[in-house]
PDB file of N, CA and C in Angstrom:
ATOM      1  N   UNK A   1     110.522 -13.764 -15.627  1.00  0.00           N
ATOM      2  CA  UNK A   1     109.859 -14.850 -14.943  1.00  0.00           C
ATOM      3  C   UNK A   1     110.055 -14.657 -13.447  1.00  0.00           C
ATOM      4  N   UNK A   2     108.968 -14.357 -12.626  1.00  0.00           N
ATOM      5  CA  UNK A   2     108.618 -14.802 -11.606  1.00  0.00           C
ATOM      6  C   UNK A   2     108.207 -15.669 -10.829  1.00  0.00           C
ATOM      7  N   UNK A   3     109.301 -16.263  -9.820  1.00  0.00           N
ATOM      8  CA  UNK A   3     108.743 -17.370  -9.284  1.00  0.00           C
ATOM      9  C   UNK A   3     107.972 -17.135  -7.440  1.00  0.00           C
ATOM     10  N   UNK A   4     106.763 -17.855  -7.508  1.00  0.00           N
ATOM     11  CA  UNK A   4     106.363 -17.155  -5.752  1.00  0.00           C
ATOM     12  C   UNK A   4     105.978 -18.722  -5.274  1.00  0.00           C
ATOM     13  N   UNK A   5     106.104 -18.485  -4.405  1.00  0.00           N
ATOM     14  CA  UNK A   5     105.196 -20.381  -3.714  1.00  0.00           C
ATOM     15  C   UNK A   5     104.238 -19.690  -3.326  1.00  0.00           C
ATOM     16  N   UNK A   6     102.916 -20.633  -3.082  1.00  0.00           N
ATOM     17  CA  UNK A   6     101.868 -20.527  -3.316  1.00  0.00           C
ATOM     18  C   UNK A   6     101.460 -22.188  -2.658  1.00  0.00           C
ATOM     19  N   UNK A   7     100.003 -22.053  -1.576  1.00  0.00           N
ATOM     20  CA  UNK A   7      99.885 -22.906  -0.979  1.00  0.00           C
ATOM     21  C   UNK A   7      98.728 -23.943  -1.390  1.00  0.00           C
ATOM     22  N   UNK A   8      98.834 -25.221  -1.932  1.00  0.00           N
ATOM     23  CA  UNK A   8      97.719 -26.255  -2.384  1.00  0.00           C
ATOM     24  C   UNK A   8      96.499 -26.578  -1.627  1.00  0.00           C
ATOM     25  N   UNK A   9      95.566 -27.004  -1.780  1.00  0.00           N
ATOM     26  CA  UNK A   9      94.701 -27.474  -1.151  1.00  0.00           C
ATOM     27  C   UNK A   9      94.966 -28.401   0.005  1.00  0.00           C
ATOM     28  N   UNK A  10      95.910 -29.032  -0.074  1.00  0.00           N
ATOM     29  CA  UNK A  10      96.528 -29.708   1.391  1.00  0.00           C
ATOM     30  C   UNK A  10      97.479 -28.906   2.003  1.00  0.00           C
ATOM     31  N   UNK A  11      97.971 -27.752   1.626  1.00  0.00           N
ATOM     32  CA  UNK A  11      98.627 -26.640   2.232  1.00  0.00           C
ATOM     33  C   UNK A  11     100.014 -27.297   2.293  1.00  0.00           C
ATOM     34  N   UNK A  12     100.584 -27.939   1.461  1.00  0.00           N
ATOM     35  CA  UNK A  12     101.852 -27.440   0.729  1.00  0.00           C
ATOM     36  C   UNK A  12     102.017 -26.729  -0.159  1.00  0.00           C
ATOM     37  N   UNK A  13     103.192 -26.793  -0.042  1.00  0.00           N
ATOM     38  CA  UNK A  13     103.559 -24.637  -0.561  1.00  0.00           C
ATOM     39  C   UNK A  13     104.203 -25.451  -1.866  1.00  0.00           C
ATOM     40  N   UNK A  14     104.092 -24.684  -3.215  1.00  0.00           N
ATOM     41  CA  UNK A  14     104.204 -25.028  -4.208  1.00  0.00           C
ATOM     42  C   UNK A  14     104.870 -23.836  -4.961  1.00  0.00           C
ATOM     43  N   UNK A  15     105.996 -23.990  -5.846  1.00  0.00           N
ATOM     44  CA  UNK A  15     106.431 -23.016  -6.426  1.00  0.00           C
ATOM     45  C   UNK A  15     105.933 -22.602  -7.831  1.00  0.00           C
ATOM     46  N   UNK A  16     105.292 -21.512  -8.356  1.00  0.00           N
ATOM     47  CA  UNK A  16     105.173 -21.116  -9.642  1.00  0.00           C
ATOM     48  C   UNK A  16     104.982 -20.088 -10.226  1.00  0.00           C
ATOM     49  N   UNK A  17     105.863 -19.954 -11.838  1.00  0.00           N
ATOM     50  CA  UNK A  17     105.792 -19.220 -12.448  1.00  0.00           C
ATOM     51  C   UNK A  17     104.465 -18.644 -12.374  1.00  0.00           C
ATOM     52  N   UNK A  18     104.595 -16.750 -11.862  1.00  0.00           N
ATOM     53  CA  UNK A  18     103.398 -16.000 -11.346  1.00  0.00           C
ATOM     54  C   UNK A  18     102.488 -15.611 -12.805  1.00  0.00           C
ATOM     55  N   UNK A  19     103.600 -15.103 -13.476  1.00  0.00           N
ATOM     56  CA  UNK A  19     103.034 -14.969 -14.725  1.00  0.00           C
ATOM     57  C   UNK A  19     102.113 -15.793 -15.484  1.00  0.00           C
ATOM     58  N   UNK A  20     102.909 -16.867 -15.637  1.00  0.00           N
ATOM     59  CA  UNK A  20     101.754 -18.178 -16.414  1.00  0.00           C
ATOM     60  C   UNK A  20     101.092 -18.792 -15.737  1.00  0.00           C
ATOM     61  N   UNK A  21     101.315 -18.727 -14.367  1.00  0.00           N
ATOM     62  CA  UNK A  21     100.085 -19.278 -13.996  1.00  0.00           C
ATOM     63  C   UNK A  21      98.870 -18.146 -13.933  1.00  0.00           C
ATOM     64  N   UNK A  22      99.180 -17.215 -13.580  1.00  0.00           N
ATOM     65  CA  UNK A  22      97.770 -16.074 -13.393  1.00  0.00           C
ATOM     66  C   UNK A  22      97.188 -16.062 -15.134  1.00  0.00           C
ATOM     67  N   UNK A  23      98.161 -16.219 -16.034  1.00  0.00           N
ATOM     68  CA  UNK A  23      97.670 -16.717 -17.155  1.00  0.00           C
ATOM     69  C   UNK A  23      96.650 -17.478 -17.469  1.00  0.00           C
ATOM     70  N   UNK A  24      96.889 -18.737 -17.281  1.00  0.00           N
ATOM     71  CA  UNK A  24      96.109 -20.107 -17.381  1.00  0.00           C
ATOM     72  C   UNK A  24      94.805 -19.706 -16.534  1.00  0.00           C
ATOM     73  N   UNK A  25      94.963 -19.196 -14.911  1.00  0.00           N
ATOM     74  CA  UNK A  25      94.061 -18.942 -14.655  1.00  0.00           C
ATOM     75  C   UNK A  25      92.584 -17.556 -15.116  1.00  0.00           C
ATOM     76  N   UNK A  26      93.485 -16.719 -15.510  1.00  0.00           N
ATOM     77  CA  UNK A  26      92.707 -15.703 -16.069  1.00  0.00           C
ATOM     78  C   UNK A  26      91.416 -16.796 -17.814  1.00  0.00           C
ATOM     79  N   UNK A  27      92.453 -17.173 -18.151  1.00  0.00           N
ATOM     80  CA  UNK A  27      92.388 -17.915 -19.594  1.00  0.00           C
ATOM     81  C   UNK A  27      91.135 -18.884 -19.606  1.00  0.00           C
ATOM     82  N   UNK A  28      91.443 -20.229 -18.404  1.00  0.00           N
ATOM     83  CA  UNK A  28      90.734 -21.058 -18.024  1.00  0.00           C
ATOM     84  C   UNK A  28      89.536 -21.349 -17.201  1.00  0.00           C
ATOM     85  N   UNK A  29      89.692 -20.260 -15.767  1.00  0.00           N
ATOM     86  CA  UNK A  29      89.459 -20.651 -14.754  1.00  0.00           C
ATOM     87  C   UNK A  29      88.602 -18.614 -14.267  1.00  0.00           C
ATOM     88  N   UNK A  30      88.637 -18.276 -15.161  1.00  0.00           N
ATOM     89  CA  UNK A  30      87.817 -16.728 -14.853  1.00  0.00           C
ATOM     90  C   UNK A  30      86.744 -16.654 -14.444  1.00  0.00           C
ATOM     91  N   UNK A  31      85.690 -17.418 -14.295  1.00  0.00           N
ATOM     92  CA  UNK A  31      84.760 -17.313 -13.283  1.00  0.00           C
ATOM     93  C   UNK A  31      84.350 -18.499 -12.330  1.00  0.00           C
ATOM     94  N   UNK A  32      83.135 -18.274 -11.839  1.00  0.00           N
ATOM     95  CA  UNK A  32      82.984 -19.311 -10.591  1.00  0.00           C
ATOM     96  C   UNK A  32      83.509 -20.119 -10.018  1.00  0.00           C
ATOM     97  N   UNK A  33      83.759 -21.447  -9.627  1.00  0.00           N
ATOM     98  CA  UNK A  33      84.546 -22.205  -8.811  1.00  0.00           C
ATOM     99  C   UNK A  33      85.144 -23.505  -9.659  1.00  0.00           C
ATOM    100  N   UNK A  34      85.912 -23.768  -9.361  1.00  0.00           N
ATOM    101  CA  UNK A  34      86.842 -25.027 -10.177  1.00  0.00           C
ATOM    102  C   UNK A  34      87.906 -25.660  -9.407  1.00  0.00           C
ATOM    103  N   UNK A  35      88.822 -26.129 -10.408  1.00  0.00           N
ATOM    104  CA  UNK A  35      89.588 -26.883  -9.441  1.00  0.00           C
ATOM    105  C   UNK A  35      90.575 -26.560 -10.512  1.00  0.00           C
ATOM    106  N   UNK A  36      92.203 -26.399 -10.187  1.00  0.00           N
ATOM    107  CA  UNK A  36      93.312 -26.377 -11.243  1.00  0.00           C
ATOM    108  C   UNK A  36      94.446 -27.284 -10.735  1.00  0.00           C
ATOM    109  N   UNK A  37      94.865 -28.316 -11.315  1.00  0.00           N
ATOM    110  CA  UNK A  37      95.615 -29.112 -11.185  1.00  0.00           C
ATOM    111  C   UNK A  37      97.024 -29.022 -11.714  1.00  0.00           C
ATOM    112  N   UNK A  38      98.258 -28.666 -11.238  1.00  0.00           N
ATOM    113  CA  UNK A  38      99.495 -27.739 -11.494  1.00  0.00           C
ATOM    114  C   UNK A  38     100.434 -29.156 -10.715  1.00  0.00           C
ATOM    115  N   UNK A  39     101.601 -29.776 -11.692  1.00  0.00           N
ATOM    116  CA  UNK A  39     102.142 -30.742 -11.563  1.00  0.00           C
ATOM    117  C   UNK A  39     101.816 -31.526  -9.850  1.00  0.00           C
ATOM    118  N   UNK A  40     101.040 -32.314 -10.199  1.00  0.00           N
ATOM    119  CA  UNK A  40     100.252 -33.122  -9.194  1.00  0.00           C
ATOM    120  C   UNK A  40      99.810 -32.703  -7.682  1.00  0.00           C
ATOM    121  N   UNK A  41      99.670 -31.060  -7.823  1.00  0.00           N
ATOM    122  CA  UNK A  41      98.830 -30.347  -7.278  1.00  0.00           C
ATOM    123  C   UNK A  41      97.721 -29.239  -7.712  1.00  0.00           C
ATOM    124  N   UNK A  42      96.538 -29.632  -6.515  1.00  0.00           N
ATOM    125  CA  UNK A  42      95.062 -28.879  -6.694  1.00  0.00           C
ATOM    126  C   UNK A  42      95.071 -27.721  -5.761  1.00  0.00           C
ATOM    127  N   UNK A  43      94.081 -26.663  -6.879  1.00  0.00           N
ATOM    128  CA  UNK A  43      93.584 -25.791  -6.050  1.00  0.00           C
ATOM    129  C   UNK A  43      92.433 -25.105  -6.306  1.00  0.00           C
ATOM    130  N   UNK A  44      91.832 -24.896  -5.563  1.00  0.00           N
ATOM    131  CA  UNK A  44      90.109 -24.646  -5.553  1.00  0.00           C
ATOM    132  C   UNK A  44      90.064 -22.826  -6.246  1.00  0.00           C
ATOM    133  N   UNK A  45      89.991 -22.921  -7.400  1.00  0.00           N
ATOM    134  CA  UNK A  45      90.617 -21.840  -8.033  1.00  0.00           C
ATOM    135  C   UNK A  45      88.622 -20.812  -7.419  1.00  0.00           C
ATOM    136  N   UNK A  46      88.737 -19.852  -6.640  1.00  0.00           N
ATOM    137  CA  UNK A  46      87.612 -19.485  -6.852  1.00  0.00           C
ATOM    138  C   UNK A  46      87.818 -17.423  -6.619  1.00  0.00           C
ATOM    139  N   UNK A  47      86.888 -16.834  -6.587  1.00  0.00           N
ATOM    140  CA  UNK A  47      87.137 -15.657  -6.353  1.00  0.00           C
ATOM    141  C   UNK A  47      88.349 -14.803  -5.086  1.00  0.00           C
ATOM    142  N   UNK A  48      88.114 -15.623  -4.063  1.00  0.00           N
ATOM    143  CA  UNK A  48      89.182 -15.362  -3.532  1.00  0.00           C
ATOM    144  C   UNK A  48      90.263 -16.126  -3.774  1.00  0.00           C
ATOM    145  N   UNK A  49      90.690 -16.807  -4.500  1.00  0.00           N
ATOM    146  CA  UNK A  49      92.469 -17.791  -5.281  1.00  0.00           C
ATOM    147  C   UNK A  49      92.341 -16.588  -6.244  1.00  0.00           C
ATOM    148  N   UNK A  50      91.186 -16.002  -6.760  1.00  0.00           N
ATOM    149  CA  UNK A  50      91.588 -15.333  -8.186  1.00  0.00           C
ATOM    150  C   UNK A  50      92.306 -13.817  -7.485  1.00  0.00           C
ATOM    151  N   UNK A  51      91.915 -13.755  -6.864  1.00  0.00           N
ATOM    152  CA  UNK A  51      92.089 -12.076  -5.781  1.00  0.00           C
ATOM    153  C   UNK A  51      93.658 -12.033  -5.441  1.00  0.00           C
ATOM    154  N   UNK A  52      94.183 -13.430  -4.643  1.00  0.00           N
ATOM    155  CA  UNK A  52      95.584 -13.882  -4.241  1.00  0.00           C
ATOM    156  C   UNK A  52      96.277 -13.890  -5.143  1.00  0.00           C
ATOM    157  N   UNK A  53      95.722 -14.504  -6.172  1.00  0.00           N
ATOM    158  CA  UNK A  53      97.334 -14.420  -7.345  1.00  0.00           C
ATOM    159  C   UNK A  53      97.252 -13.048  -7.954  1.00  0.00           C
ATOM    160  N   UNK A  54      95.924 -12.145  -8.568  1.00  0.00           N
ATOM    161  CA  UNK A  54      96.387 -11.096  -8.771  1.00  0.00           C
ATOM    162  C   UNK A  54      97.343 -10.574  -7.932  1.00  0.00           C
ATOM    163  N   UNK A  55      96.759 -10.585  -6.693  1.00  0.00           N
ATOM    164  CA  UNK A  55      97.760  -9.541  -5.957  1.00  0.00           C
ATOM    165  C   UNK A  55      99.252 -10.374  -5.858  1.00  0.00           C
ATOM    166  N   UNK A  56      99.881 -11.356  -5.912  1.00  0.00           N
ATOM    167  CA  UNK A  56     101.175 -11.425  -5.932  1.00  0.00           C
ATOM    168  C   UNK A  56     101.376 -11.577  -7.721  1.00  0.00           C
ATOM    169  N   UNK A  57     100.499 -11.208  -8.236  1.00  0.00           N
ATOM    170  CA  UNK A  57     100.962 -10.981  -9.838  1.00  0.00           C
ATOM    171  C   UNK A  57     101.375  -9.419 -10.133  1.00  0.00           C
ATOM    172  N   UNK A  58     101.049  -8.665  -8.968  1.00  0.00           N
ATOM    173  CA  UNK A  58     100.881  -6.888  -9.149  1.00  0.00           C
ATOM    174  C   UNK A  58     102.119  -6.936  -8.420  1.00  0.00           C
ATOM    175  N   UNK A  59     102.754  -7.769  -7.367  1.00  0.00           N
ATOM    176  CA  UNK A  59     103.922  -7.409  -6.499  1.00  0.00           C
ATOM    177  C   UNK A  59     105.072  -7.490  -7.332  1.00  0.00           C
ATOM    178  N   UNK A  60     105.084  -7.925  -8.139  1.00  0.00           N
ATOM    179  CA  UNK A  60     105.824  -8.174  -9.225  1.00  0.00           C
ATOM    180  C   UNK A  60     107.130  -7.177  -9.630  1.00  0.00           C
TER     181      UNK A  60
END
């Protein structure tokens, strides 16, 4: 388990498991634009959010 912070739509920095979340997002949220709501924070999950977590899912 990897943990990275990662910044919300109001740009607080939020900590989470890299793994399950790139999970959920691969799972849920794999194409066009959305929104993912991660203990009472949003984020505009879209091609570039999908680009960011790969790449701190590969730093791994």
């Amino acid at each position: 388990m990897k943990k990275v912070e990662i910044t919300d739509d109001t740009g607080k920095l939020i900590e989470v498991d890299i793994e399950k979340f790139k999970k959920h997002i691969d799972e849920y949220h794999l194409n066009g634009s959305s929104v993912h709501e991660e203990n009472g924070h949003y984020f505009t999950v879209d091609q570039k959010f999908r680009y960011k977590i790969n790449s701190l899912y590969e730093q791994e």
